[in-house]
Protein backbone atom coordinates (compact mmCIF):
# COMPACT_ATOMS: atom_id res chain seq x y z
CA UNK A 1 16.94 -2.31 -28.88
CA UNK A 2 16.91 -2.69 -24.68
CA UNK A 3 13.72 -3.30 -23.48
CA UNK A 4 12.72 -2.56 -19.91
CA UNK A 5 9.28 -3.47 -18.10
CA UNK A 6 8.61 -2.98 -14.77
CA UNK A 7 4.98 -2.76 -12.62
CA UNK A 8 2.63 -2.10 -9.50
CA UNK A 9 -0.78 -2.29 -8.58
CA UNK A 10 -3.11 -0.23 -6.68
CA UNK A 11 -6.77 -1.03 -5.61
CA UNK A 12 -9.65 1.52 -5.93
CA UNK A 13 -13.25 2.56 -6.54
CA UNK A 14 -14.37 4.12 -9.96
CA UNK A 15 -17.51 4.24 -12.14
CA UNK A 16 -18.16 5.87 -15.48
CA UNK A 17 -20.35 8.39 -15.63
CA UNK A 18 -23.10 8.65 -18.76
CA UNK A 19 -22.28 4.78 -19.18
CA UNK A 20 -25.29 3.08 -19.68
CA UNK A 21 -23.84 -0.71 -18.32
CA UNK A 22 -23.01 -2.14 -15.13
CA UNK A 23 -19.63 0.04 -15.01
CA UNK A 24 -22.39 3.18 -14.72
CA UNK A 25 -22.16 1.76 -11.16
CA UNK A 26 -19.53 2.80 -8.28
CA UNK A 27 -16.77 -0.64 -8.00
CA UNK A 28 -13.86 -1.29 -7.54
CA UNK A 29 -10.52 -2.87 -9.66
CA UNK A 30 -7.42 -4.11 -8.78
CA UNK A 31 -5.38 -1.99 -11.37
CA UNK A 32 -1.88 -2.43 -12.42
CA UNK A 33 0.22 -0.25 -14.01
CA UNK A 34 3.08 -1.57 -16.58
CA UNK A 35 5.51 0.47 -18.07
CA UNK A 36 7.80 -0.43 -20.68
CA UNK A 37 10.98 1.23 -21.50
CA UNK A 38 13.35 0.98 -24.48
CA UNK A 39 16.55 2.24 -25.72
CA UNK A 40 19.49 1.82 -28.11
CA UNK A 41 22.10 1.68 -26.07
CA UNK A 42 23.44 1.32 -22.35
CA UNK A 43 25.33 3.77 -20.13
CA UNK A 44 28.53 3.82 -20.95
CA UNK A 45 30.35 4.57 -17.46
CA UNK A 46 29.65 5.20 -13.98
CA UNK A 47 28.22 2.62 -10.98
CA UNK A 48 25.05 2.64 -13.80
CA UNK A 49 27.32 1.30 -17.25
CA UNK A 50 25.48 -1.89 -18.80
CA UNK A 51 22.04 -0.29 -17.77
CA UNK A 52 19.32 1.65 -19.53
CA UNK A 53 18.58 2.73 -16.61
CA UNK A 54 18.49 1.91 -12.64
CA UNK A 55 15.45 -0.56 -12.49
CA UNK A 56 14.76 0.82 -8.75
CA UNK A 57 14.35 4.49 -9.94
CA UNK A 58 11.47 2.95 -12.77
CA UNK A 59 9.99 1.04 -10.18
CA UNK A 60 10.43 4.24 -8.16
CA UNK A 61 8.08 6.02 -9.97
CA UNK A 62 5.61 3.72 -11.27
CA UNK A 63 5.17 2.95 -7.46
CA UNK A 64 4.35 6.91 -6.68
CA UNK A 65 2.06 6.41 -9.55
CA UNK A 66 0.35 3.46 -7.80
CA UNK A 67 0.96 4.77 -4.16
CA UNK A 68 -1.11 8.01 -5.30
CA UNK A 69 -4.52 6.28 -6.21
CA UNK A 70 -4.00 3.59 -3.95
CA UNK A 71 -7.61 2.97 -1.69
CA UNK A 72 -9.21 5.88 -3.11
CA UNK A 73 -12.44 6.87 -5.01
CA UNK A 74 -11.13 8.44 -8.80
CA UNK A 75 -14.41 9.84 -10.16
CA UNK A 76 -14.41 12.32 -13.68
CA UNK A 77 -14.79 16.28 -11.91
CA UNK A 78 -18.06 17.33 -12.69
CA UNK A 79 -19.34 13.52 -12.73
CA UNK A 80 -20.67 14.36 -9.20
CA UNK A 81 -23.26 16.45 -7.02
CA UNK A 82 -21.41 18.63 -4.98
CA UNK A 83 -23.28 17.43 -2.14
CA UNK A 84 -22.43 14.58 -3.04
CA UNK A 85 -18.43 15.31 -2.88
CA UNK A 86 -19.03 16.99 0.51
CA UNK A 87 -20.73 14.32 1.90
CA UNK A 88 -17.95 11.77 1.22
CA UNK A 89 -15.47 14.05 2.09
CA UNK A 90 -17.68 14.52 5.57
CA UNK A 91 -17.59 10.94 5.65
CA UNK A 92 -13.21 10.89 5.20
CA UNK A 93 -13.16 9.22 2.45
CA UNK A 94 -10.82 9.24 -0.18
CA UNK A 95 -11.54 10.81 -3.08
CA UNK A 96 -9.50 11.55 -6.39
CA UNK A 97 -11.02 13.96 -9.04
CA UNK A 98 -9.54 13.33 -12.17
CA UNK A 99 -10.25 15.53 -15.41
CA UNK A 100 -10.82 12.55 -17.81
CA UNK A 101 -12.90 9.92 -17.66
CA UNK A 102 -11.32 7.34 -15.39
CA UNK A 103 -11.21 4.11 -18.07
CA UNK A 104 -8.11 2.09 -18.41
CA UNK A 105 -7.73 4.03 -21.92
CA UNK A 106 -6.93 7.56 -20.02
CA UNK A 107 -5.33 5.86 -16.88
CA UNK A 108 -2.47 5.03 -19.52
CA UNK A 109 -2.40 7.79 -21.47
CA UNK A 110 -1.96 10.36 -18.10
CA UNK A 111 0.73 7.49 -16.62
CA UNK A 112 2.67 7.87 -19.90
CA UNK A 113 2.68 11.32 -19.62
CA UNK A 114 3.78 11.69 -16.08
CA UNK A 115 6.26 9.26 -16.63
CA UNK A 116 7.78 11.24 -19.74
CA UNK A 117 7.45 14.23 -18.28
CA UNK A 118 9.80 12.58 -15.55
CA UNK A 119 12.71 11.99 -18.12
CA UNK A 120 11.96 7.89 -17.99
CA UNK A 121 12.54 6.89 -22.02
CA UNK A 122 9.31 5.16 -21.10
CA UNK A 123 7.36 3.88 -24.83
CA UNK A 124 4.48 2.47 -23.80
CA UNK A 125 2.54 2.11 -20.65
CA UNK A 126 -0.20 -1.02 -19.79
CA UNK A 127 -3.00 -0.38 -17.28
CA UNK A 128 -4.38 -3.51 -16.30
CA UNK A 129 -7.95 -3.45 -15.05
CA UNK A 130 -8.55 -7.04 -14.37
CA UNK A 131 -6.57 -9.67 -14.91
CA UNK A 132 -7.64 -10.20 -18.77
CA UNK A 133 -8.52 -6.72 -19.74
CA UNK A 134 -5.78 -3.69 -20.15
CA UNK A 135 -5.60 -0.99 -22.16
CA UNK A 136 -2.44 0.28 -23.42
CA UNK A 137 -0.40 3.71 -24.82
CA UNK A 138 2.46 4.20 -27.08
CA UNK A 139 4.52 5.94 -28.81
């Protein structure tokens, strides 16, 4: 079995609504994103034979990934006033509704699945959301 593993990291705002510990509050992470790729063989001809696939079109779209929630504020829809929304938005600032709650748990779970749905042979995805603490999904 090939294994492949490639990542990037994005820095934004979050907080969990209902929660009832610090995380309740709006901060901010330093997520990465890791994706990890297998298969049983290697392409067998072409400029690609002896790969599983071309690393830069992985790190391709696990970049897009990170590129799209890069500086922004993900927040769960319906986790905030409207007024709330249009006065951020009023300010210009970024904000990313997401329908999940935005934990490391459903960060890898949507990755994985816009990553699949991509054609990547992707089996597992890692979202880091500190250094020491991830949260991972695989098939």
């Amino acid at each position: 079995m090939y294994i492949l593993k490639t990542s990037a990291s994005f820095d934004s705002a979050h907080f969990l609504a209902g929660y009832s510990g610090k995380c309740s509050n709006l901060h901010g992470h330093r997520w990465t994103i890791e994706a990890g790729l297998k298969s049983e063989s290697l392409i067998e001809s072409g400029e690609k034979r002896g790969m599983v696939i071309d690393f830069g079109d992985i790190k391709k779209a696990v970049r897009a990934l990170a590129d799209r929630l890069d500086h922004a504020f993900i927040y769960e829809q319906g986790s905030l006033k409207e007024s709330t929304v249009s006065a951020l938005n009023d300010e210009g600032f970024r904000l990313i509704a997401v329908p999940y709650r935005p934990t490391a748990e459903n960060f890898a779970k949507a990755f994985f699945d816009e990553l699949t749905a991509e054609g990547l042979p992707v089996f597992r995805v890692t979202v880091y959301e500190t250094p020491d603490n991830c949260a991972s999904y695989e098939v």
